[in-house]
PDB file of N, CA and C in Angstrom:
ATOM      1  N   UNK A   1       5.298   4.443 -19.272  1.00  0.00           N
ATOM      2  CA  UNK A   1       6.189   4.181 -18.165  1.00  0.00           C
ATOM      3  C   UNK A   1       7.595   3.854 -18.652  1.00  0.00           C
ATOM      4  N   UNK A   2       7.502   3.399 -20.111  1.00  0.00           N
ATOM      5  CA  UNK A   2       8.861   3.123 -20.590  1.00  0.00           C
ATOM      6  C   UNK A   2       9.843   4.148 -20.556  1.00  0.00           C
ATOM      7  N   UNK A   3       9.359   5.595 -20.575  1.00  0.00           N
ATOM      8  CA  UNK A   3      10.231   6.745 -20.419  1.00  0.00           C
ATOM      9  C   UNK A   3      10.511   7.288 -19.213  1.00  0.00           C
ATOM     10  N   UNK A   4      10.079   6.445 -17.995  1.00  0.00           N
ATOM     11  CA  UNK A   4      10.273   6.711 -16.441  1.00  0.00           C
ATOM     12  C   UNK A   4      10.987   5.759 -15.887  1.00  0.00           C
ATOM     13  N   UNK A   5      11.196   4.724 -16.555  1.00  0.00           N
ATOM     14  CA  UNK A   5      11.151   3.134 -15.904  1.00  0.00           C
ATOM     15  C   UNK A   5      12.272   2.972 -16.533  1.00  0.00           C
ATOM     16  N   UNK A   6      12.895   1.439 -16.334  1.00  0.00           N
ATOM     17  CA  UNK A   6      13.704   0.724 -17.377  1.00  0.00           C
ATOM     18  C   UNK A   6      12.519   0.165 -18.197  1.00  0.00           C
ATOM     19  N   UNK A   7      12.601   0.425 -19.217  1.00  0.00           N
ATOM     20  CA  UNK A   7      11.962   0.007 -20.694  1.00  0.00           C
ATOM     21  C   UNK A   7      11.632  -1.270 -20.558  1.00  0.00           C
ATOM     22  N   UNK A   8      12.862  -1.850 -20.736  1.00  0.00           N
ATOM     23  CA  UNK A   8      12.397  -4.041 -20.113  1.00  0.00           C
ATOM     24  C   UNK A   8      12.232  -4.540 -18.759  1.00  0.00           C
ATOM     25  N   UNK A   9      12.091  -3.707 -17.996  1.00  0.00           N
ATOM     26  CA  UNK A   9      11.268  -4.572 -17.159  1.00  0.00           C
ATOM     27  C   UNK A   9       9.874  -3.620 -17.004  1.00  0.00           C
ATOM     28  N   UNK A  10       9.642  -2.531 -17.723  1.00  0.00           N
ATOM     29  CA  UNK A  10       8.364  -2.425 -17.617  1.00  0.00           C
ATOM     30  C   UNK A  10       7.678  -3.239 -18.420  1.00  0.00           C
ATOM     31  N   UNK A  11       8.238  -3.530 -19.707  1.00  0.00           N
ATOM     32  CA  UNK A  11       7.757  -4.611 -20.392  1.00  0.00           C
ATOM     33  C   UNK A  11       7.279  -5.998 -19.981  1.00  0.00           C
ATOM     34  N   UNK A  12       8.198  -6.311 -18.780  1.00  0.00           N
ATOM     35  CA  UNK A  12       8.419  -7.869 -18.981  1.00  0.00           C
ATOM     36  C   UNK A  12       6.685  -7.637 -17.478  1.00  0.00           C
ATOM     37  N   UNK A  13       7.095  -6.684 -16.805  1.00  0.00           N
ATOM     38  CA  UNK A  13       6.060  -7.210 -15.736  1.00  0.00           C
ATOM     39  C   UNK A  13       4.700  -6.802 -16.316  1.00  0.00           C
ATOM     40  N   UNK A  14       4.695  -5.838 -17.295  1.00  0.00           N
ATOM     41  CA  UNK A  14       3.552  -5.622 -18.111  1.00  0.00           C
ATOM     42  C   UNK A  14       2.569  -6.805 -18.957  1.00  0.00           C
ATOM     43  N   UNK A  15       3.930  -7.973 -19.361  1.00  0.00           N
ATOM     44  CA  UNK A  15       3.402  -8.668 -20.313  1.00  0.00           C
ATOM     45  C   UNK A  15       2.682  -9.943 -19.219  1.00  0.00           C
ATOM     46  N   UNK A  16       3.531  -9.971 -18.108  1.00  0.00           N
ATOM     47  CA  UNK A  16       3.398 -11.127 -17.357  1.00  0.00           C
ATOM     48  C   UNK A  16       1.935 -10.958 -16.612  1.00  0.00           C
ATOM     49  N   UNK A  17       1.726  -9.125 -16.161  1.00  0.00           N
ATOM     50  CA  UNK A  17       0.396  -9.004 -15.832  1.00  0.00           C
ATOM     51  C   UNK A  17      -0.759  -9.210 -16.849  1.00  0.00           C
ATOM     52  N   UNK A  18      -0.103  -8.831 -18.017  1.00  0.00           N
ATOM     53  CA  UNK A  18      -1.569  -8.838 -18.837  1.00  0.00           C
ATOM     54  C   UNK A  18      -1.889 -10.515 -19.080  1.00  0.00           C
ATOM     55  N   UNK A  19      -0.777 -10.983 -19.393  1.00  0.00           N
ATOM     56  CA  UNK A  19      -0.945 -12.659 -19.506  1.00  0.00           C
ATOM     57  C   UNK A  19      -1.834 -13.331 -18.728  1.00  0.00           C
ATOM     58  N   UNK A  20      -1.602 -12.906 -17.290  1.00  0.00           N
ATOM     59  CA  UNK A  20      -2.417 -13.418 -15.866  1.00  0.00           C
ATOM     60  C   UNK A  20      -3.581 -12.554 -16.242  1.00  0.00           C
ATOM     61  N   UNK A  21      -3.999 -11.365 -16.690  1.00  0.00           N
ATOM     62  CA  UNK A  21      -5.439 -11.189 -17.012  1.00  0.00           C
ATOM     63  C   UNK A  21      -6.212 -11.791 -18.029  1.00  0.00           C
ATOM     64  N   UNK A  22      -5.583 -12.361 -18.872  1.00  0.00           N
ATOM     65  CA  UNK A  22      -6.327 -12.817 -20.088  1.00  0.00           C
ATOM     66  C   UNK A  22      -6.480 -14.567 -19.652  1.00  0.00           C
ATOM     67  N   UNK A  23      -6.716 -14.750 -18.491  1.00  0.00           N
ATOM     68  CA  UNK A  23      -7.011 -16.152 -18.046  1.00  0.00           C
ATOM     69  C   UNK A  23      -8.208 -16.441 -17.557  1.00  0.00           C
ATOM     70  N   UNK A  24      -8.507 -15.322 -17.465  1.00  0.00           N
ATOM     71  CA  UNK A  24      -9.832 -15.009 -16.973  1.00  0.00           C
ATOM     72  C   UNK A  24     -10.959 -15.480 -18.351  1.00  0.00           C
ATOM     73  N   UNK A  25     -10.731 -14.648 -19.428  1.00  0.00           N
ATOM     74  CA  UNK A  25     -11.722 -15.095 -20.613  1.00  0.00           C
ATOM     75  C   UNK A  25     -11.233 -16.708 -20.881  1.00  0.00           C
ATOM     76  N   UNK A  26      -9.803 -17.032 -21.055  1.00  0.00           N
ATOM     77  CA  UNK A  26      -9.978 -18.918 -21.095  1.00  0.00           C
ATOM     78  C   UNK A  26     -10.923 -19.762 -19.901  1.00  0.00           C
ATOM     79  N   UNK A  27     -10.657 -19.282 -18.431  1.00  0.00           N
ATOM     80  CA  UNK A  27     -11.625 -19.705 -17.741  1.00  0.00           C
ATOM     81  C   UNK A  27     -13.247 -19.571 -18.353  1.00  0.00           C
ATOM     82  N   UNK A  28     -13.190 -18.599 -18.642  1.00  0.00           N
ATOM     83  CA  UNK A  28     -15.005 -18.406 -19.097  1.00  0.00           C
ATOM     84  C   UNK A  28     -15.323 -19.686 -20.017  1.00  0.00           C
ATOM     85  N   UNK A  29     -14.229 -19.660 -20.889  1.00  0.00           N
ATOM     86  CA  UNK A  29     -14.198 -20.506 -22.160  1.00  0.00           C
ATOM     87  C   UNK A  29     -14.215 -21.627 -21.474  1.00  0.00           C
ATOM     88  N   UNK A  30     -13.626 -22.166 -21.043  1.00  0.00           N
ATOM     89  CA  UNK A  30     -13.290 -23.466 -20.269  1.00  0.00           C
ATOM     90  C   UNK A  30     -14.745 -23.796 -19.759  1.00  0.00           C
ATOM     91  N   UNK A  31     -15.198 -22.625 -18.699  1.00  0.00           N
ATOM     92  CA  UNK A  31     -16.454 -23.163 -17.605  1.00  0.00           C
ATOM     93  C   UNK A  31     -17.240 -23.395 -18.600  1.00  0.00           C
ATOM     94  N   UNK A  32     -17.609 -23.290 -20.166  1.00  0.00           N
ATOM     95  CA  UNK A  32     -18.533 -23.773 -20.810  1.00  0.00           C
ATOM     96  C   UNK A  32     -19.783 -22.553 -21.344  1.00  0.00           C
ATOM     97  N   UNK A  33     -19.531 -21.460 -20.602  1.00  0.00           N
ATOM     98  CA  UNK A  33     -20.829 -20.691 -20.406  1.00  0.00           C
ATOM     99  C   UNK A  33     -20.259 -19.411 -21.284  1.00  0.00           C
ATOM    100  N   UNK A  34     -20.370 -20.052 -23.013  1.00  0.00           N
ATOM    101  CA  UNK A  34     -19.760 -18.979 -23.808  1.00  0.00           C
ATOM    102  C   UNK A  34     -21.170 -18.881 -24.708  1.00  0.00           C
ATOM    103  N   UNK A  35     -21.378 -17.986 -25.264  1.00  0.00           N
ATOM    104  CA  UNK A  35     -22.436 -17.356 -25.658  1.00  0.00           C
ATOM    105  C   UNK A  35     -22.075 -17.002 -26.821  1.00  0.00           C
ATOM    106  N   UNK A  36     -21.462 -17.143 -27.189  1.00  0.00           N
ATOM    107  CA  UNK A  36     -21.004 -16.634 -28.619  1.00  0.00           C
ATOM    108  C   UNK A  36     -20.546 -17.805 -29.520  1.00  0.00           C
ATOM    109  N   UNK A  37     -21.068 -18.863 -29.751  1.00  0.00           N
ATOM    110  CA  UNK A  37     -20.944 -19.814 -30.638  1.00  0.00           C
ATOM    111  C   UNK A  37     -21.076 -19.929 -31.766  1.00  0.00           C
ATOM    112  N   UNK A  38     -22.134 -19.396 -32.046  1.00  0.00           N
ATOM    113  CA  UNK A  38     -22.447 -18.749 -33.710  1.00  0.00           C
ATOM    114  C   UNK A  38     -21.593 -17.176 -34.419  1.00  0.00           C
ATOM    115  N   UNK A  39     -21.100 -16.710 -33.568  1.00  0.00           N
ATOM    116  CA  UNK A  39     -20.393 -15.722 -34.300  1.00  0.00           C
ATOM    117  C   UNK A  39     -19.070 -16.360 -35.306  1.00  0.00           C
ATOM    118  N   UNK A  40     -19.052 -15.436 -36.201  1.00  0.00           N
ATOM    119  CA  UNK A  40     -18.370 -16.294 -37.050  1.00  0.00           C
ATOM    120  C   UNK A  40     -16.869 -15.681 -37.130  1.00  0.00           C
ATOM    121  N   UNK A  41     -16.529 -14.770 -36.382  1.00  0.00           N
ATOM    122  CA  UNK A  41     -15.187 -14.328 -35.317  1.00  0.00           C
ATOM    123  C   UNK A  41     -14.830 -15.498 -34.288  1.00  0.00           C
ATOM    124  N   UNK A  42     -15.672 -15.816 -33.345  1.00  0.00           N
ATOM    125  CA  UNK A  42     -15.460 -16.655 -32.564  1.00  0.00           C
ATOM    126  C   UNK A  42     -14.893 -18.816 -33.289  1.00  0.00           C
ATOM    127  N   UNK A  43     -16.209 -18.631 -34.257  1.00  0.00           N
ATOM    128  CA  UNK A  43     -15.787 -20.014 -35.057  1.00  0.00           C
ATOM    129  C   UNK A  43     -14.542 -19.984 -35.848  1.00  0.00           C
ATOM    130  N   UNK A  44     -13.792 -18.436 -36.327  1.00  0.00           N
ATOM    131  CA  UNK A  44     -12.573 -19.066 -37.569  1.00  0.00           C
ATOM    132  C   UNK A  44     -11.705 -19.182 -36.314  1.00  0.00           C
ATOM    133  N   UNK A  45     -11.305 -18.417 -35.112  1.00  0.00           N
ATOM    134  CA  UNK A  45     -10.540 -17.982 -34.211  1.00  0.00           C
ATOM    135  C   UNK A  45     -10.343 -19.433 -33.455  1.00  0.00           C
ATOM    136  N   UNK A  46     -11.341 -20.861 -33.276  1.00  0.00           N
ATOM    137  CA  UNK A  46     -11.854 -21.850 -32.949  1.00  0.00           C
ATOM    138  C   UNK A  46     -10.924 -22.573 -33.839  1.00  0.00           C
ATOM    139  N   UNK A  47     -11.177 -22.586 -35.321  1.00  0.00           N
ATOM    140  CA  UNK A  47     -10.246 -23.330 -36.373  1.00  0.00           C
ATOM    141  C   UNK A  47      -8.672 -22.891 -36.155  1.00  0.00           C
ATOM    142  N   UNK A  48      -8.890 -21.568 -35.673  1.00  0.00           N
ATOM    143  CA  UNK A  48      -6.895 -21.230 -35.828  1.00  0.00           C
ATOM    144  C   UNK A  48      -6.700 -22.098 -35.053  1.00  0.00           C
ATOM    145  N   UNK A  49      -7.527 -22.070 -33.380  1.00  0.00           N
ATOM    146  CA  UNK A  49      -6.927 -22.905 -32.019  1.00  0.00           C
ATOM    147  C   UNK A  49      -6.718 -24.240 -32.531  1.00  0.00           C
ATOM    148  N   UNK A  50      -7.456 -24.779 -33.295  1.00  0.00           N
ATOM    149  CA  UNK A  50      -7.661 -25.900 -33.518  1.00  0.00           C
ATOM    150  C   UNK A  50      -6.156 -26.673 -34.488  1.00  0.00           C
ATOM    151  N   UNK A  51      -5.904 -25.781 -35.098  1.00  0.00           N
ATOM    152  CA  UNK A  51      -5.354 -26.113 -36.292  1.00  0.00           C
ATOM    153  C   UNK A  51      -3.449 -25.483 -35.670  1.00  0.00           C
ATOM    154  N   UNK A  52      -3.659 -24.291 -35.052  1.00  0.00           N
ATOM    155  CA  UNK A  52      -2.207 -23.711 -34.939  1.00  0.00           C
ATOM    156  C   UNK A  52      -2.168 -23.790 -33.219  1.00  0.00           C
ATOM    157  N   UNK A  53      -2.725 -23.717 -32.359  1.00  0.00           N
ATOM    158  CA  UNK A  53      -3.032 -23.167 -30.894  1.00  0.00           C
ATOM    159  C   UNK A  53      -1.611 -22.378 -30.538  1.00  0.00           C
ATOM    160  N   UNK A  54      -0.851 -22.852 -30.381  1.00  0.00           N
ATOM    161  CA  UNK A  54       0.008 -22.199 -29.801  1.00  0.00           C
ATOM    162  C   UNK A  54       0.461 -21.111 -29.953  1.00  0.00           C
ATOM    163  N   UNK A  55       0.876 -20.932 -31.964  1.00  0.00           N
ATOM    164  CA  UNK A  55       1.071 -19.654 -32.678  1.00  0.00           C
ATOM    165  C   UNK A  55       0.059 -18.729 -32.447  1.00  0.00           C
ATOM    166  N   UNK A  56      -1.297 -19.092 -32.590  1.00  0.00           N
ATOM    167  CA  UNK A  56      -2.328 -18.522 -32.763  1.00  0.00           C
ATOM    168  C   UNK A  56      -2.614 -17.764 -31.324  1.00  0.00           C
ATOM    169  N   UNK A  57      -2.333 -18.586 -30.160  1.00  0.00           N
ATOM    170  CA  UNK A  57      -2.643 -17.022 -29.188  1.00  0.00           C
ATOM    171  C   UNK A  57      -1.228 -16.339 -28.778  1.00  0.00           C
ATOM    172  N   UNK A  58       0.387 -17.004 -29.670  1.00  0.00           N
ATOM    173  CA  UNK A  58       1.175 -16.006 -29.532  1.00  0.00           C
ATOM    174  C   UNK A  58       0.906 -14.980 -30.389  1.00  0.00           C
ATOM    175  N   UNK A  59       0.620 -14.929 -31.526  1.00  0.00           N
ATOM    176  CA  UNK A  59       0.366 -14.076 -32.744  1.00  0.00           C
ATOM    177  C   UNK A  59      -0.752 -13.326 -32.032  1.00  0.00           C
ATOM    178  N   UNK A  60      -1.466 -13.546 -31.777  1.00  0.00           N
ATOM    179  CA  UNK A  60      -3.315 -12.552 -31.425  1.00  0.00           C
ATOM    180  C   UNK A  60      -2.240 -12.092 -29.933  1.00  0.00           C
ATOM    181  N   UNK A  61      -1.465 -12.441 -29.198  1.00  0.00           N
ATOM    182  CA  UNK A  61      -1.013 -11.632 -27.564  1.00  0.00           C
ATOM    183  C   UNK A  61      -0.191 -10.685 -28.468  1.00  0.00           C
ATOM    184  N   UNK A  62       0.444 -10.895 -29.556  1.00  0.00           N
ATOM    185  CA  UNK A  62       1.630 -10.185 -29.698  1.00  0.00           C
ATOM    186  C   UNK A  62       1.452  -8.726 -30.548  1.00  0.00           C
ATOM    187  N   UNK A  63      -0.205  -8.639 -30.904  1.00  0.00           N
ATOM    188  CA  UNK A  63      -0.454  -7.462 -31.761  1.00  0.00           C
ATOM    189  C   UNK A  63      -1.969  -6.834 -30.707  1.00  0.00           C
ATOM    190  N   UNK A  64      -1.530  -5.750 -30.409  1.00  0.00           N
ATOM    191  CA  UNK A  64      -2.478  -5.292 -29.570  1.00  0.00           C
ATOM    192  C   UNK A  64      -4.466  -5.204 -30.371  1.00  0.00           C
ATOM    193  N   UNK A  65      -4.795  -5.998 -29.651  1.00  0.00           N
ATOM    194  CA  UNK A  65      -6.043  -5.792 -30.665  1.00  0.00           C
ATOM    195  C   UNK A  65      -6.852  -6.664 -29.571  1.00  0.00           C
ATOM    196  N   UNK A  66      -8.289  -6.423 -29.238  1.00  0.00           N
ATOM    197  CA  UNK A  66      -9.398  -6.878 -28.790  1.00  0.00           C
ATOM    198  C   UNK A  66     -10.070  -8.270 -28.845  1.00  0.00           C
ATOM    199  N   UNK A  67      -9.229  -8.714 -29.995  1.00  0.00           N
ATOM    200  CA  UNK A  67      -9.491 -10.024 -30.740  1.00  0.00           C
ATOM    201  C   UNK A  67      -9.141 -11.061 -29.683  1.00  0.00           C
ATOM    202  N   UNK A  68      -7.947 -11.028 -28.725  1.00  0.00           N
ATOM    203  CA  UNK A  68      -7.705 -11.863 -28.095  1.00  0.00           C
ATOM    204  C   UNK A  68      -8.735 -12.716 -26.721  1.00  0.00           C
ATOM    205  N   UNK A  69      -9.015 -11.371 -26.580  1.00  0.00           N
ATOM    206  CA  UNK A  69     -10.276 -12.061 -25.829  1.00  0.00           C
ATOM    207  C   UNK A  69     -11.263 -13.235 -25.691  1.00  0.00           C
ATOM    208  N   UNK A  70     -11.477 -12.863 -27.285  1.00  0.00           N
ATOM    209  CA  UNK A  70     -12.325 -14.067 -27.873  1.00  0.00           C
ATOM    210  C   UNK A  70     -11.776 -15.371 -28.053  1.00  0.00           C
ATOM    211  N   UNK A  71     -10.415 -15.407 -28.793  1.00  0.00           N
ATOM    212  CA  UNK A  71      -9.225 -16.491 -28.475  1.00  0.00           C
ATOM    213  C   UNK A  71      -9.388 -17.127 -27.229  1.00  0.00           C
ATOM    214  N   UNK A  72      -9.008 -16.063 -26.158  1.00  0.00           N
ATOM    215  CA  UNK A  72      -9.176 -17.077 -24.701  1.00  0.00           C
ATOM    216  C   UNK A  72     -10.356 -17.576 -24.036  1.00  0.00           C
ATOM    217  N   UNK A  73     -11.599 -17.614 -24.968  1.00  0.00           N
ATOM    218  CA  UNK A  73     -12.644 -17.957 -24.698  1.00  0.00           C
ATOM    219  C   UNK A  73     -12.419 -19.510 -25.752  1.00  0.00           C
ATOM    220  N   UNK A  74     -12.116 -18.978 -26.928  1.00  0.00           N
ATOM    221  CA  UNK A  74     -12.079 -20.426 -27.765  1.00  0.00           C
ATOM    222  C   UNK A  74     -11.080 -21.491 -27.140  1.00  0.00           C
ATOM    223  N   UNK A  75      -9.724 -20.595 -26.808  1.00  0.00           N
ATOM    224  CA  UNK A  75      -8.917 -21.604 -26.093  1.00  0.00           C
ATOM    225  C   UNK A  75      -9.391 -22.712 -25.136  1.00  0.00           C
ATOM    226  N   UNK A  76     -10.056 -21.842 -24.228  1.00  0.00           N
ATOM    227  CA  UNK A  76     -10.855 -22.587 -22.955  1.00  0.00           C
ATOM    228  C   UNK A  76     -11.730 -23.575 -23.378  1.00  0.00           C
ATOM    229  N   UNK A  77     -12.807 -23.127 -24.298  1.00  0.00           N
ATOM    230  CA  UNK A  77     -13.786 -23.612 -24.782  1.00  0.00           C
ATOM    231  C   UNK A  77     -13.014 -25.462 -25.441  1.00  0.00           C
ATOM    232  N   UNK A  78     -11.889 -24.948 -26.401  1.00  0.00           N
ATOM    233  CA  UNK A  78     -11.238 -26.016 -26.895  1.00  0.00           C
ATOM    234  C   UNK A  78     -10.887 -27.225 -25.562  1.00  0.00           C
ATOM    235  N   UNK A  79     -10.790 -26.268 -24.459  1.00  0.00           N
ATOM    236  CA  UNK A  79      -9.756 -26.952 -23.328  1.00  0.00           C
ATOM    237  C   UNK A  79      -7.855 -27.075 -23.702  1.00  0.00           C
ATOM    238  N   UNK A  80      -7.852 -26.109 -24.671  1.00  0.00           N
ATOM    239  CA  UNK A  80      -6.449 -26.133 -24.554  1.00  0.00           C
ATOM    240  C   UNK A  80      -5.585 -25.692 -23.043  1.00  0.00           C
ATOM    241  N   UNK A  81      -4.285 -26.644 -23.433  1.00  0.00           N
ATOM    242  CA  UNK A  81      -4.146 -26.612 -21.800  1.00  0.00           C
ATOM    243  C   UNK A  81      -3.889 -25.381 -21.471  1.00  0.00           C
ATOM    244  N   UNK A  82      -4.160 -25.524 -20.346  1.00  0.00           N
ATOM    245  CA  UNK A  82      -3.904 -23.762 -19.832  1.00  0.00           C
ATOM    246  C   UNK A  82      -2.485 -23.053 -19.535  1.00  0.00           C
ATOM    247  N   UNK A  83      -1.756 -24.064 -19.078  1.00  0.00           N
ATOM    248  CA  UNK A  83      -0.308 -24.014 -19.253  1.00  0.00           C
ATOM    249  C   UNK A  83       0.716 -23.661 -20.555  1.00  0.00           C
ATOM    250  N   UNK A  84       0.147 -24.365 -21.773  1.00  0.00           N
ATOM    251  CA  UNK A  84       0.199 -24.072 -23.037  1.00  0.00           C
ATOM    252  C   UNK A  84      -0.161 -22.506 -23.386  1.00  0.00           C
ATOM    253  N   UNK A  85      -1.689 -22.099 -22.865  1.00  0.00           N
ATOM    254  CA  UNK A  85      -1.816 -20.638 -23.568  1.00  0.00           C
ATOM    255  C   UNK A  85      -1.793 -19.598 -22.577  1.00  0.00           C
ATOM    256  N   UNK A  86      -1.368 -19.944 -20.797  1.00  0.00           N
ATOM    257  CA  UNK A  86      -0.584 -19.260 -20.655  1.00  0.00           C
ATOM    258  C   UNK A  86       0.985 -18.804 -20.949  1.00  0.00           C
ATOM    259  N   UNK A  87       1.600 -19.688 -21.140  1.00  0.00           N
ATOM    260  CA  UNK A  87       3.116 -19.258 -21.772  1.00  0.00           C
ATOM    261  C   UNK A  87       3.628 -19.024 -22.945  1.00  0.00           C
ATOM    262  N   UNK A  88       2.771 -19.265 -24.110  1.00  0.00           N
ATOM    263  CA  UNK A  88       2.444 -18.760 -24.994  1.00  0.00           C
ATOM    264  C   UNK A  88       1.883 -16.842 -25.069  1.00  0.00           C
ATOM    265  N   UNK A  89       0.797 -16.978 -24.532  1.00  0.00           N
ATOM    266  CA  UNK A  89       0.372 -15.259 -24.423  1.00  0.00           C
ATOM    267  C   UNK A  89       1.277 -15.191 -23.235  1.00  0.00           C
ATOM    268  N   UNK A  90       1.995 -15.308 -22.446  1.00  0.00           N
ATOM    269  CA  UNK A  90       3.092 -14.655 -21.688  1.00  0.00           C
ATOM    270  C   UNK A  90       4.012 -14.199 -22.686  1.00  0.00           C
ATOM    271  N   UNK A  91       4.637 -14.564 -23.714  1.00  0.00           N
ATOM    272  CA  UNK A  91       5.797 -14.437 -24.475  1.00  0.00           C
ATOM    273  C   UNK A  91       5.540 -13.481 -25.586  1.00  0.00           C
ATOM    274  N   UNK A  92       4.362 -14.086 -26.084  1.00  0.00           N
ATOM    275  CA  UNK A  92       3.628 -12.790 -27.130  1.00  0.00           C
ATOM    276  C   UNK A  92       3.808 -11.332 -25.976  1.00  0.00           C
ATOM    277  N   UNK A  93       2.941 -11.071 -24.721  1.00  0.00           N
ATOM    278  CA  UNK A  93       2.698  -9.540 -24.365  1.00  0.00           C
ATOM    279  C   UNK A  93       3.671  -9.478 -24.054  1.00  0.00           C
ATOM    280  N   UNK A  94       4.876 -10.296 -23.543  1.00  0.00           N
ATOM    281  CA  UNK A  94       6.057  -9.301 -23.052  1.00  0.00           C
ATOM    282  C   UNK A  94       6.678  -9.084 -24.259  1.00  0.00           C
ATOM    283  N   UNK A  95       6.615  -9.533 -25.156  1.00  0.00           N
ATOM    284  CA  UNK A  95       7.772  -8.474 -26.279  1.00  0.00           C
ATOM    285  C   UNK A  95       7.140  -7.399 -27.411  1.00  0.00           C
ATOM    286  N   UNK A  96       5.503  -7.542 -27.143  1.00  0.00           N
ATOM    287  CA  UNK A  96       4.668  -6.250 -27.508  1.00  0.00           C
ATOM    288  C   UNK A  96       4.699  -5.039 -26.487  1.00  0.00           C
ATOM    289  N   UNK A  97       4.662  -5.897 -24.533  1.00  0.00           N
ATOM    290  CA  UNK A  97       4.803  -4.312 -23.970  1.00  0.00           C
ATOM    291  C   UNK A  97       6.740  -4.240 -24.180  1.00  0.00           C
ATOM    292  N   UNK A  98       7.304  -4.923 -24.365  1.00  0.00           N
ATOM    293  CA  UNK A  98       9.195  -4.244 -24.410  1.00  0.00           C
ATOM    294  C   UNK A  98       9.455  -3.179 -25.623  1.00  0.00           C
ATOM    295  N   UNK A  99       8.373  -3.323 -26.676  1.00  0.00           N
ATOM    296  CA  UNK A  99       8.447  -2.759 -27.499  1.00  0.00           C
ATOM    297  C   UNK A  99       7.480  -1.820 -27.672  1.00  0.00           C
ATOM    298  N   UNK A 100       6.755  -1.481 -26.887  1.00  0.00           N
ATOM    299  CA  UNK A 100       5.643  -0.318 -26.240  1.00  0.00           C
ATOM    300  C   UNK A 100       6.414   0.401 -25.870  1.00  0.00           C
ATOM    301  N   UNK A 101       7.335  -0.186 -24.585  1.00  0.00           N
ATOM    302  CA  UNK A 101       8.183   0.537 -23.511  1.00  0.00           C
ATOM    303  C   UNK A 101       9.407   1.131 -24.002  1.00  0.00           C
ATOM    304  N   UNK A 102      10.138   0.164 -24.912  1.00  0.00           N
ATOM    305  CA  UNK A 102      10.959   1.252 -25.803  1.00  0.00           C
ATOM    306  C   UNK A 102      10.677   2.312 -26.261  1.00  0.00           C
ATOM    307  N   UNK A 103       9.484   2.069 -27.282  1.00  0.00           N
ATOM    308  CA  UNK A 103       9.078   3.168 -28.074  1.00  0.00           C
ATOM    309  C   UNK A 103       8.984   4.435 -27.554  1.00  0.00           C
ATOM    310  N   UNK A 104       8.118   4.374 -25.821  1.00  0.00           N
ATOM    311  CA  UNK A 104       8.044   4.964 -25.193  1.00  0.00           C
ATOM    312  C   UNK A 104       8.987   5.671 -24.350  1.00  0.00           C
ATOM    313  N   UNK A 105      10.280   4.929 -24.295  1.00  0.00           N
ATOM    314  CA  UNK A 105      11.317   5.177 -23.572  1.00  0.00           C
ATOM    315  C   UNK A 105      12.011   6.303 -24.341  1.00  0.00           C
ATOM    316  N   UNK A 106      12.573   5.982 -26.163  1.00  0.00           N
ATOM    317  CA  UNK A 106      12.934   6.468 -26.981  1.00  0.00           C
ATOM    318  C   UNK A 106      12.103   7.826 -27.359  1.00  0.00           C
ATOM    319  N   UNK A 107      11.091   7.676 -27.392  1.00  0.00           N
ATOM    320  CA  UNK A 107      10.117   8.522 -27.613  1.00  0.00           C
ATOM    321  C   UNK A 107      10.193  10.102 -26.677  1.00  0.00           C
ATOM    322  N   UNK A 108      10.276   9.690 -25.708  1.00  0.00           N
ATOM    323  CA  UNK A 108      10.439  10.781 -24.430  1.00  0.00           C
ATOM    324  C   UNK A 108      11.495  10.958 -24.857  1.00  0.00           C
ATOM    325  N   UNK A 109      12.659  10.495 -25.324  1.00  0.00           N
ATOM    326  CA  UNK A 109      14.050  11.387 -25.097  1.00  0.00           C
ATOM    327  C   UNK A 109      14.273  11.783 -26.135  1.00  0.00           C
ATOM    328  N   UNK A 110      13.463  11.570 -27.753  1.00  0.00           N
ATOM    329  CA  UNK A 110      13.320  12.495 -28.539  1.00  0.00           C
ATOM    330  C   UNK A 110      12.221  13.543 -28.173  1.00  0.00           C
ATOM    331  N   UNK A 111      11.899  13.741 -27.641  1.00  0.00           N
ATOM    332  CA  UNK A 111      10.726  14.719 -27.088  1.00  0.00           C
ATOM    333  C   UNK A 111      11.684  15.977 -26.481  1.00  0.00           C
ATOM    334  N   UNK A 112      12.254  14.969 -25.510  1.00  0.00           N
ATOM    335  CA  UNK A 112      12.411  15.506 -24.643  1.00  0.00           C
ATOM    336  C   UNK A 112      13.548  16.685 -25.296  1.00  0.00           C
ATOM    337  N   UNK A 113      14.638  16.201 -26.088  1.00  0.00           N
ATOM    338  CA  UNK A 113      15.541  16.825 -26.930  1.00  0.00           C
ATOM    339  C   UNK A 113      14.484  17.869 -27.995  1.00  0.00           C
ATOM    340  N   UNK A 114      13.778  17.580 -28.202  1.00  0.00           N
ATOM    341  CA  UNK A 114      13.116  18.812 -29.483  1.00  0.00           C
ATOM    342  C   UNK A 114      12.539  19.972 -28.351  1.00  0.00           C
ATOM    343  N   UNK A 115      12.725  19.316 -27.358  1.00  0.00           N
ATOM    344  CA  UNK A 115      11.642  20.706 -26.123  1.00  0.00           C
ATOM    345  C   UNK A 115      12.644  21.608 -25.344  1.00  0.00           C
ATOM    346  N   UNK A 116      14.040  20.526 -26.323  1.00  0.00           N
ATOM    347  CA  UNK A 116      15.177  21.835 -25.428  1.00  0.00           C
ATOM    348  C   UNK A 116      15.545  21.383 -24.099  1.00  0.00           C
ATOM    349  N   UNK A 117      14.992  20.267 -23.529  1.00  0.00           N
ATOM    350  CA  UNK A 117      15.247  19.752 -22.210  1.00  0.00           C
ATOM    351  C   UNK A 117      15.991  18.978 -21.998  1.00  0.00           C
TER     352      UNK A 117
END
């Protein structure tokens, strides 16, 4: 959409939606009813929260990867506040999607120039 759109604000409402979706796995974490206690993904991801929280779910929002999920289960689980790792993973996805949306923006108009258009 970055090559249809303005680039930053597809970013910014991109990051702000995905932020508001990933509240969902801290709730899980939070309600207690996590199932994955013994994985040993879930326990180092537990020590980052523990030890960094804040960096740790800006760093895991800010690199696209699956991993975060589990984060917002440990987050919850920790009871980190929710206010904390929402604005935190708000800040991480919006400057991973601004820089999606560039890429994408830039991307199309080198495209678009090699296709002669």
């Amino acid at each position: 959409m970055g090559g249809v759109f303005n680039p930053w604000i597809v970013g910014i409402v991109g990051g702000v939606g995905q932020a508001l979706g990933e509240m969902t796995g801290y709730m899980a974490g939070y309600s207690g009813q996590t199932w994955i206690d013994e994985n040993p993904t879930y326990n180092r991801l537990t020590g980052w929260m523990q030890r960094y929280g804040l960096l740790t779910v800006f760093f895991l929002a800010l690199i696209p990867s699956p991993l975060f999920d589990v984060a917002g289960l440990a987050a919850g689980a920790l009871r980190f506040p929710w206010w904390k790792f929402l604005l935190s993973c708000v800040i991480g996805k919006v400057i991973k999607n601004i820089l999606f949306a560039l890429a994408g923006f830039y991307s199309f108009d080198l495209l678009s120039r090699l296709l002669g258009g």
